[in-house]
Protein backbone atom coordinates (compact mmCIF):
# COMPACT_ATOMS: atom_id res chain seq x y z
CA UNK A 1 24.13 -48.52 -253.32
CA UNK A 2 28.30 -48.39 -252.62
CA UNK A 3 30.19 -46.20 -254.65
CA UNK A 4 33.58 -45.36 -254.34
CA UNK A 5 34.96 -42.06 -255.56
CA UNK A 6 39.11 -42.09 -256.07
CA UNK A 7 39.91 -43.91 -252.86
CA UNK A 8 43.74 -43.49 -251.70
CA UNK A 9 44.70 -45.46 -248.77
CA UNK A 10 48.73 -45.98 -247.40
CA UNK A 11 49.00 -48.14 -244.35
CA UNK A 12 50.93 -45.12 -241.69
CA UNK A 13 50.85 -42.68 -244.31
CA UNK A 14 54.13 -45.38 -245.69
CA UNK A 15 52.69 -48.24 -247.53
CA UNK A 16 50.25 -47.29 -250.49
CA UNK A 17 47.75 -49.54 -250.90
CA UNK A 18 45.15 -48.11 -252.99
CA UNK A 19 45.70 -45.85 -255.70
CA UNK A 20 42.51 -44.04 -256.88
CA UNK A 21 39.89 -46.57 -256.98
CA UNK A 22 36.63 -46.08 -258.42
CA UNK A 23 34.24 -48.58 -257.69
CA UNK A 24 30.00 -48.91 -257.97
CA UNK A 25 28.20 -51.94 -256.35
CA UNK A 26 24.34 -51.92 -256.93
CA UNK A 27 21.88 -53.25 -255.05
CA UNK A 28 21.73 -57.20 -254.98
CA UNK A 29 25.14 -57.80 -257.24
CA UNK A 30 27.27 -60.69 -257.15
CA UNK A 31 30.95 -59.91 -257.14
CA UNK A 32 34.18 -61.68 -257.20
CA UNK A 33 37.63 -59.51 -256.43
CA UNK A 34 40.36 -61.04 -257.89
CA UNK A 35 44.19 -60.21 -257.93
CA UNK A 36 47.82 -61.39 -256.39
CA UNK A 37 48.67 -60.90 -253.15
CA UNK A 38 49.16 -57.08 -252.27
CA UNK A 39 46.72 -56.14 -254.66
CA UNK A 40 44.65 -54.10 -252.28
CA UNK A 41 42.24 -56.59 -252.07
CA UNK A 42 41.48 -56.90 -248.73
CA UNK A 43 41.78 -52.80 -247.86
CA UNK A 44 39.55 -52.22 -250.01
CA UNK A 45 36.42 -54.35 -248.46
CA UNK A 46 37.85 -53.08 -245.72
CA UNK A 47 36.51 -49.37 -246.31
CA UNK A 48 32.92 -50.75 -247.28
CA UNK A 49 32.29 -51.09 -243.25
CA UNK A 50 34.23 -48.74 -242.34
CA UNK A 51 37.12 -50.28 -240.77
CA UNK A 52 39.47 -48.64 -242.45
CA UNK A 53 38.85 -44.91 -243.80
CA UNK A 54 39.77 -43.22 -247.08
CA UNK A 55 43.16 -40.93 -246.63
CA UNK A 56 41.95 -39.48 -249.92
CA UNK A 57 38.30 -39.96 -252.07
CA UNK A 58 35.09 -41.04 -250.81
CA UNK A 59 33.00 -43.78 -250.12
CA UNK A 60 29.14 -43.60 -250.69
CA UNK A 61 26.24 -45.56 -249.20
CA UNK A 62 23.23 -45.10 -250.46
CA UNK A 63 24.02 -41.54 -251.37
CA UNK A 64 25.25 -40.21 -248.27
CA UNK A 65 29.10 -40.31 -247.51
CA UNK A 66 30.54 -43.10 -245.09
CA UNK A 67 32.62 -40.90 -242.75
CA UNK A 68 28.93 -39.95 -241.67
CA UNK A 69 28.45 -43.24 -240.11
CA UNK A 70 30.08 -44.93 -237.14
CA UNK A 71 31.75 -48.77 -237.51
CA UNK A 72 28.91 -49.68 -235.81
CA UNK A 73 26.58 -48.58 -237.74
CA UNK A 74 27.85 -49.60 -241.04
CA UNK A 75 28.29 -53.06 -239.70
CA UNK A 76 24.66 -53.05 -239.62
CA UNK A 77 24.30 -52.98 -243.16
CA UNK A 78 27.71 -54.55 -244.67
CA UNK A 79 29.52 -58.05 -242.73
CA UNK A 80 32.32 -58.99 -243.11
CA UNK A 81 34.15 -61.97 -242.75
CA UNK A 82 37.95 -62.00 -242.62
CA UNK A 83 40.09 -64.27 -244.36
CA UNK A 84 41.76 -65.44 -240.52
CA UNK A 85 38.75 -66.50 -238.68
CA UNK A 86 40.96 -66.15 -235.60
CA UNK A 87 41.07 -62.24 -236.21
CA UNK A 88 37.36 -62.34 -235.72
CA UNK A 89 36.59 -65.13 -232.56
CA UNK A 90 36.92 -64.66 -229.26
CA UNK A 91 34.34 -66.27 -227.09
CA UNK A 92 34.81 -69.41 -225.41
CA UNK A 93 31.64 -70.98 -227.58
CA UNK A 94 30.16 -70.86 -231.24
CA UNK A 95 26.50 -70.07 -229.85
CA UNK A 96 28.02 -66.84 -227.92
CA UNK A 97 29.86 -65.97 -230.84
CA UNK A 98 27.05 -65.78 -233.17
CA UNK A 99 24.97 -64.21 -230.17
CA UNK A 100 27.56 -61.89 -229.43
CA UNK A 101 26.92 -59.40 -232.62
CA UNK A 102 22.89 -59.84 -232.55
CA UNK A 103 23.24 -58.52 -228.91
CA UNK A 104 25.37 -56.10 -229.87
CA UNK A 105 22.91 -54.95 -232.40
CA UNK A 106 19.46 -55.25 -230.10
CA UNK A 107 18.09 -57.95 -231.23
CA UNK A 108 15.53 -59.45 -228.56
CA UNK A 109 16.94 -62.75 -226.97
CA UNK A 110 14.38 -65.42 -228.37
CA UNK A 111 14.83 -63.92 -231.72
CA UNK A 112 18.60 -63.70 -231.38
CA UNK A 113 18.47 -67.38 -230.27
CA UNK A 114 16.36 -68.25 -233.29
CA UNK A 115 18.55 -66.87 -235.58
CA UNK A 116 21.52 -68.24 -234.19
CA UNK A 117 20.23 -71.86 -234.15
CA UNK A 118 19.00 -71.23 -238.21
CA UNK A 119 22.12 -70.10 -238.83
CA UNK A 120 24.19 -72.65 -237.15
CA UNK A 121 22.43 -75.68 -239.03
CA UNK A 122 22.78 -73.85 -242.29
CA UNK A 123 26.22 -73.75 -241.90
CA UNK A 124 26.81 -77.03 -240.48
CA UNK A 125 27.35 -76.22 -237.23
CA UNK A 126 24.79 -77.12 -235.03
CA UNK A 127 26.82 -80.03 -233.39
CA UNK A 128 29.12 -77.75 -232.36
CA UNK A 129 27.31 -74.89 -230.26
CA UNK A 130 28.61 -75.52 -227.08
CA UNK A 131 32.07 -75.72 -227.74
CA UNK A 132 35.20 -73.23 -228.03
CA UNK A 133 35.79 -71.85 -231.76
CA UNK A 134 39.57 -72.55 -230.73
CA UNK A 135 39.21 -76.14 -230.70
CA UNK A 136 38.03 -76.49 -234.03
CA UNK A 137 39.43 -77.00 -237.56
CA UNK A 138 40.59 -73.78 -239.37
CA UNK A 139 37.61 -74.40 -241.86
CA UNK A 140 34.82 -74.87 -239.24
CA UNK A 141 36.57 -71.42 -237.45
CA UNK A 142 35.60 -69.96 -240.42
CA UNK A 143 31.98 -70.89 -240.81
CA UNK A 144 31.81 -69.93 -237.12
CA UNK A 145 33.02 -66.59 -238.11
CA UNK A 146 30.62 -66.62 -241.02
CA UNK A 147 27.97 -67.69 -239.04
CA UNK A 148 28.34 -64.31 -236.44
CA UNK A 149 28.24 -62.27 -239.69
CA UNK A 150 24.91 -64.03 -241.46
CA UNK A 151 23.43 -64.81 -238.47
CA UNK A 152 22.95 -60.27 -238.21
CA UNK A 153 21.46 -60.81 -242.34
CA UNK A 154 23.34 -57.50 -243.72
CA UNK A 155 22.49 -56.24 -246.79
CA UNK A 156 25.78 -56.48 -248.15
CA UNK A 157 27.93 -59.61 -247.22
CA UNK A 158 32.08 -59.44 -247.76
CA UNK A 159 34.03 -62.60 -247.73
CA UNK A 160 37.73 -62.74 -247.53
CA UNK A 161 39.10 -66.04 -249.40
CA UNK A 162 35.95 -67.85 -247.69
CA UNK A 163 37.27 -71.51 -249.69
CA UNK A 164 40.98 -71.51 -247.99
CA UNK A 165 40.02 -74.69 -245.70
CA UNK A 166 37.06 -75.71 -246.97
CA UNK A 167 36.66 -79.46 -249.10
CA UNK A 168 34.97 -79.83 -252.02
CA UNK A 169 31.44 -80.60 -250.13
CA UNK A 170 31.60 -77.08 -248.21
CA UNK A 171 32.71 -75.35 -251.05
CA UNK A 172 29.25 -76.35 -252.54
CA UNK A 173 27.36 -75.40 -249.84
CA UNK A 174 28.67 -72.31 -249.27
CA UNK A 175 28.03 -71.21 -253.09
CA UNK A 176 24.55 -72.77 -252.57
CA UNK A 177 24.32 -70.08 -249.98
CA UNK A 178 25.60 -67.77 -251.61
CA UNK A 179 23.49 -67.72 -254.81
CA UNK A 180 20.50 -68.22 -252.16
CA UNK A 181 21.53 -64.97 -250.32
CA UNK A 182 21.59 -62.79 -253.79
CA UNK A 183 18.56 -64.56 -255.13
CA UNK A 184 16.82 -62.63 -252.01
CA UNK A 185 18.32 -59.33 -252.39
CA UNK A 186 21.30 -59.40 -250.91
CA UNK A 187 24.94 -57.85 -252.73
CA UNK A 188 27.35 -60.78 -252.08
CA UNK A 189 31.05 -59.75 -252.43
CA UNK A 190 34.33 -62.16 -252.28
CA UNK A 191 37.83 -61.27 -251.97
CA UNK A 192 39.50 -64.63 -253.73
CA UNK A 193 42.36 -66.37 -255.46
CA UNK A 194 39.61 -69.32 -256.00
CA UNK A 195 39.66 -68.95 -259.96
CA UNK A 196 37.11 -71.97 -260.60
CA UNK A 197 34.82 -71.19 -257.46
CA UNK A 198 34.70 -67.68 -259.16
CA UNK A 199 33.87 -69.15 -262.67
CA UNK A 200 30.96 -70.94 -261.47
CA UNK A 201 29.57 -68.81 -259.07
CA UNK A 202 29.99 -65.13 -259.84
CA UNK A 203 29.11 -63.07 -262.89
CA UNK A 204 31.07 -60.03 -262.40
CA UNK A 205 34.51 -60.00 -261.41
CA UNK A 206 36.95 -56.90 -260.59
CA UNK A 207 40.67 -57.70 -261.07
CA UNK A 208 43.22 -55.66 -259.09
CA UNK A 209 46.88 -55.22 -259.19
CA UNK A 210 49.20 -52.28 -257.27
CA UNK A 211 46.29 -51.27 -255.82
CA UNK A 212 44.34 -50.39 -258.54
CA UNK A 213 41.50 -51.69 -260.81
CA UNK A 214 42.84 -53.07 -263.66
CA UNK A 215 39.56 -54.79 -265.00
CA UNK A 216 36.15 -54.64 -264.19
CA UNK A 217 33.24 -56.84 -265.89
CA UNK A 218 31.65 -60.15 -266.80
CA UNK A 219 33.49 -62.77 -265.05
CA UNK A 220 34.30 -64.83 -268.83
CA UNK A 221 35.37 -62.01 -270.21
CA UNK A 222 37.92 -60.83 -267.38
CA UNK A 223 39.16 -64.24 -266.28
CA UNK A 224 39.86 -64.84 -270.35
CA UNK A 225 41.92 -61.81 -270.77
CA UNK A 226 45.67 -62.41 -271.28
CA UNK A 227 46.45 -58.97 -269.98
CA UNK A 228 44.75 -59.13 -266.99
CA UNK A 229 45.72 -62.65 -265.96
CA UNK A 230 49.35 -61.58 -266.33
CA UNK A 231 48.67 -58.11 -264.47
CA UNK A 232 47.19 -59.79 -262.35
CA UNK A 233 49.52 -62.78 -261.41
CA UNK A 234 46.60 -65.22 -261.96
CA UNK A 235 45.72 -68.37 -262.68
CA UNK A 236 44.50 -69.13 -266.13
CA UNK A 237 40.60 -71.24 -265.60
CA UNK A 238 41.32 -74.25 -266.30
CA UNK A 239 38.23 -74.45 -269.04
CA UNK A 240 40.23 -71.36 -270.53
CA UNK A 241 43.10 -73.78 -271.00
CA UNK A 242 41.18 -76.51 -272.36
CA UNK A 243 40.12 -74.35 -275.15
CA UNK A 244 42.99 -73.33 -276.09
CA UNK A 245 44.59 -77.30 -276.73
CA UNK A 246 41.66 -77.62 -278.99
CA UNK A 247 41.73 -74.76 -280.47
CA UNK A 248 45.56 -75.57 -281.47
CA UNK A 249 43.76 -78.73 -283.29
CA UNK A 250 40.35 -76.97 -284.55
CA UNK A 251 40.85 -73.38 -285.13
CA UNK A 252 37.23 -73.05 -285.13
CA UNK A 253 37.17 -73.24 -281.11
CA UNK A 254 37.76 -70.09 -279.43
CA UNK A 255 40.63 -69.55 -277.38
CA UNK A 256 38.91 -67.58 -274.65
CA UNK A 257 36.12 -69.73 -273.05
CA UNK A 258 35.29 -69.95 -269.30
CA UNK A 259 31.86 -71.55 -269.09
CA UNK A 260 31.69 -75.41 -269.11
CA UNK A 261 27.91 -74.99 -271.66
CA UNK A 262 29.78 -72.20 -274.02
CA UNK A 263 32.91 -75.41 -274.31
CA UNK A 264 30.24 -78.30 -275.14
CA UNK A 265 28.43 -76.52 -278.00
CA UNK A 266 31.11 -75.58 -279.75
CA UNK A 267 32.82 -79.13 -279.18
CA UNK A 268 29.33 -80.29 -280.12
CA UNK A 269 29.28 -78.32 -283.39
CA UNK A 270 32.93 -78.98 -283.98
CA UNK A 271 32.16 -83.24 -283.88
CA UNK A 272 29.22 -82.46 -285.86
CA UNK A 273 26.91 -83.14 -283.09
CA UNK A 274 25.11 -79.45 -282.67
């Protein structure tokens, strides 16, 4: 569905931020982009709607290439929510704002009121509909921004860091969502330094550093790579570090284990319980 072909991008032709990256995301995939700060992260979502065009490669939507569409309509098929809320509010309410982009796209005014209320009380926020974005919390500014991106139900969804601000509680509704959004079709993509939220949430993750991809596949096996979590300045999962205390006691555990299940059978089998 979105393939990327050798994408160079420098920031005023000074700054290089992505250095030849190849990319495919099919139809209805669940992705997690991980990396340090710098990576390229956030540039690269960035060219999947079209805010930000290749200085050198290509990127491909459904077999035809992007510089063929306008922002507009690209936005039509892949949202995006930035990681500063603030960069994407500007009305004085969270109704208009989630009305504002299902205008914007023609959507008929009882249906665009529809959808914003369902959206809204997904999200929390139905309490909230007459008042300014600005006067929230930084977390409920971000489900507002959220909400004007669901509320238009692309095909592809892009989250930057969507857990910065968020407790525990919202954290688990927003997977729930998530997974519920994929389940019907939809490719869900996050930009995140979340390690755990990744673990239990996404099955593919692609790990970045210098603006490149340095690893690309299942999550357990790229989050339990030495090399990449150095390369990648990140932080080890915390199940991955678990397994490796016991493993300094029982050899017979493996060191490189991300998935709570794959740590209780072989505990299990290691106390002579499996």
């Amino acid at each position: 569905m979105i393939l990327l072909e050798d994408v160079h991008f420098a920031y005023d032709g000074l700054y290089t931020a992505l250095r030849g990256v190849s990319l495919q995301i099919d139809e209805g995939e669940r992705i997690a982009i991980v990396g340090s700060n710098g990576a390229g992260k956030t540039t690269l979502v960035k060219h999947l709607n079209g805010l930000l065009r290749p200085d050198q490669g290509r990127v491909i939507l459904d077999g035809v290439d992007a510089k063929h569409y306008s922002v507009a309509e690209l936005a039509r098929e892949i949202g995006l929510v930035m990681q500063n809320p603030d960069h994407q509010l500007f009305l004085d309410s969270v109704e208009r704002e989630v009305l504002f982009g299902l205008d914007n796209l023609g959507y008929p005014k009882e249906e665009a009121k529809i959808r914003c209320a369902r959206t809204l009380d997904n999200l929390g926020l139905e309490g909230l509909s007459s008042r300014s974005p600005f006067t929230l919390s930084g977390g409920e500014r971000k489900r507002v921004a959220l909400a004007s991106v669901l509320a238009t139900e692309p095909r592809v969804l892009c989250l930057d860091e969507p857990t910065i601000g968020q407790d525990a509680l919202q954290k688990n509704k927003l997977a729930k969502m998530l997974v519920d959004l994929n389940e019907k079709g939809k490719a869900v993509i996050v930009v995140t330094h979340d390690i755990e939220f990744v673990i239990e949430n996404f099955p593919r993750s692609v790990a970045m550093a210098d603006g490149r991809i340095v690893a690309d596949g299942p999550t357990n096996s790229v989050l339990s790579n030495d090399a990449v979590i150095e390369r990648c300045s990140l932080t080890r999962p915390q199940l991955t570090e678990t397994a490796r205390c016991l493993h300094s006691m029982f050899p017979e555990v493996p060191e490189r284990i991300t998935l709570m299940d794959d740590l209780e059978e072989i505990v299990a089998k290691v106390l002579g319980g499996g």
